[in-house]
Protein backbone atom coordinates (compact mmCIF):
# COMPACT_ATOMS: atom_id res chain seq x y z
CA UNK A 1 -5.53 -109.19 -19.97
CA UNK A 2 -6.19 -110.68 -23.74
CA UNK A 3 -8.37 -113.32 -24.01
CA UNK A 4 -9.32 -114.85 -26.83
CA UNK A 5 -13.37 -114.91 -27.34
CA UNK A 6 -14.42 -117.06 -30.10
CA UNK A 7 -14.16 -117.59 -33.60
CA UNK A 8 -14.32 -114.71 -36.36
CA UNK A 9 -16.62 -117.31 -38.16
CA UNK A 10 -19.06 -118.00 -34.87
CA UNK A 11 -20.17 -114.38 -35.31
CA UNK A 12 -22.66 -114.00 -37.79
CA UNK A 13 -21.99 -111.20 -40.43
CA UNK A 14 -24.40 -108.02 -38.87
CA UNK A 15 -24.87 -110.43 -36.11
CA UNK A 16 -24.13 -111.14 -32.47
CA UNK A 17 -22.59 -113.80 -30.31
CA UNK A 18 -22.28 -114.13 -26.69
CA UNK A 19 -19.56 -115.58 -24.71
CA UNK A 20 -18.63 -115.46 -21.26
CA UNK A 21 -15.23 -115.47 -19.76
CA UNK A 22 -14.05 -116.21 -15.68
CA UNK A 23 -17.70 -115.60 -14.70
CA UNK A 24 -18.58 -112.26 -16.73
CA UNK A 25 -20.87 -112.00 -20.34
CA UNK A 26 -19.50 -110.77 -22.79
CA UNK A 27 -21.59 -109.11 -25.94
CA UNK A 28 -19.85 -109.60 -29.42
CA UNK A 29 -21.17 -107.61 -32.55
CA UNK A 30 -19.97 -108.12 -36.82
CA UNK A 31 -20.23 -104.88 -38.20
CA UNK A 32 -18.96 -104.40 -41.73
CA UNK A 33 -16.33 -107.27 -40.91
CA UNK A 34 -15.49 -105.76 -37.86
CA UNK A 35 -15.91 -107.14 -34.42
CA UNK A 36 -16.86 -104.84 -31.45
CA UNK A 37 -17.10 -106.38 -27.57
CA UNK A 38 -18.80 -104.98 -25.14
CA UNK A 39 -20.08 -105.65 -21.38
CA UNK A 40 -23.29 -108.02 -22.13
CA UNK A 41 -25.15 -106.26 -19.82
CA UNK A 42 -27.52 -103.12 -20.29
CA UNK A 43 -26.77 -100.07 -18.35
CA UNK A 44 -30.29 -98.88 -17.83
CA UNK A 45 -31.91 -102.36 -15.88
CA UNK A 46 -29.13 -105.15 -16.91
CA UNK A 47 -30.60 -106.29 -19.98
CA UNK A 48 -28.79 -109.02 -22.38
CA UNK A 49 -27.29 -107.00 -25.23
CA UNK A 50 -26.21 -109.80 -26.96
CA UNK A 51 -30.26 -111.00 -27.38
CA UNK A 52 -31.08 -107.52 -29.08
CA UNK A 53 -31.49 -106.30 -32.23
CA UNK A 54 -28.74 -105.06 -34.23
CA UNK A 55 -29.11 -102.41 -37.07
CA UNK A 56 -25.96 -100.92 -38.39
CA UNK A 57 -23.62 -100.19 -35.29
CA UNK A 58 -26.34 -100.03 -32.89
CA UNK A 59 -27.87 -102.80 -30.71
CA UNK A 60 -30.95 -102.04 -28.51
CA UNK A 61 -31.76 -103.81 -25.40
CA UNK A 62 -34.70 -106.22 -25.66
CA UNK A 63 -35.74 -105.37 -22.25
CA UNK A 64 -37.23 -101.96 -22.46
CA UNK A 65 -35.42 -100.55 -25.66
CA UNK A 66 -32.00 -98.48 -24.66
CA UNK A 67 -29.37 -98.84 -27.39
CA UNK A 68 -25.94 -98.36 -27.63
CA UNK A 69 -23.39 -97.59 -30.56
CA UNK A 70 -21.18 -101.06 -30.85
CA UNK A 71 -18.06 -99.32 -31.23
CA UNK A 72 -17.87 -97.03 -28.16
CA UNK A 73 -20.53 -98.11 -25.90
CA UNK A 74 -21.99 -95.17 -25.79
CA UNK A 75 -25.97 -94.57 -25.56
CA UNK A 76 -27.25 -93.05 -28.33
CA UNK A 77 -31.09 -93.95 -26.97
CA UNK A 78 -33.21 -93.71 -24.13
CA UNK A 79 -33.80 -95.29 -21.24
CA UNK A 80 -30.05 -96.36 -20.68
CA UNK A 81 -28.36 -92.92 -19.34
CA UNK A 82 -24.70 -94.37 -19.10
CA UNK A 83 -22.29 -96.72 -21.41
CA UNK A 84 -21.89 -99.71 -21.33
CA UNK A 85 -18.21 -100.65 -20.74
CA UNK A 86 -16.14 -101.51 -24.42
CA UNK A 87 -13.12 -103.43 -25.08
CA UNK A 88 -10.72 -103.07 -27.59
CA UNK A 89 -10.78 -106.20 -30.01
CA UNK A 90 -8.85 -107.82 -32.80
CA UNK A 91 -9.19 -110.76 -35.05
CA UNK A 92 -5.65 -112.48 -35.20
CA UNK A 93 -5.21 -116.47 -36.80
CA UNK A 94 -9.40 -116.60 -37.37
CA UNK A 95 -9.94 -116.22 -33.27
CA UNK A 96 -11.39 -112.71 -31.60
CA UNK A 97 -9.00 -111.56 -28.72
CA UNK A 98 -9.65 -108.69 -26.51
CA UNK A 99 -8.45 -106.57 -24.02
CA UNK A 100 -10.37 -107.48 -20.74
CA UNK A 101 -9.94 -106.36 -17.21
């Protein structure tokens, strides 16, 4: 389903936002202009992603460190061992919509 998120201009430039839609938190990252979504929640012991540091396309967890690439979800550091879940996004009229389940 498409759902629109928030507004391009909420989102810090190299920044983060969270949102949360029908229940579920959502983690929003500005990378280069772009805007990446993913699940809000860290894979390795549920951390918030959208409280951690961002440094390029990677946020780490500010739990106990994992971090993920923004784009794909993917862990590119320790502890976390599986992705967290991404969502396609565009930016359409100034508002962030995205493809959620």
């Amino acid at each position: 389903m498409r759902v629109g998120l928030a507004a391009a201009e909420d989102i810090p430039a190299e920044g983060t936002k969270c949102v949360e839609v029908h229940g579920r938190k959502y983690a929003l990252f500005k990378v280069g202009g772009q805007v990446y979504c993913l699940d809000n929640t860290c894979t390795h012991l549920g951390g918030p992603l959208c409280e951690g540091r961002l440094a390029g396309f990677v946020v780490q967890c500010p739990w106990h460190g994992s971090r993920f690439d923004v784009r794909t979800g993917q862990v590119v550091g320790p502890p976390a061992r599986s992705a967290v879940h991404a969502y396609p996004t565009t930016v359409e009229a100034g508002k962030v919509w995205a493809d959620l389940p």
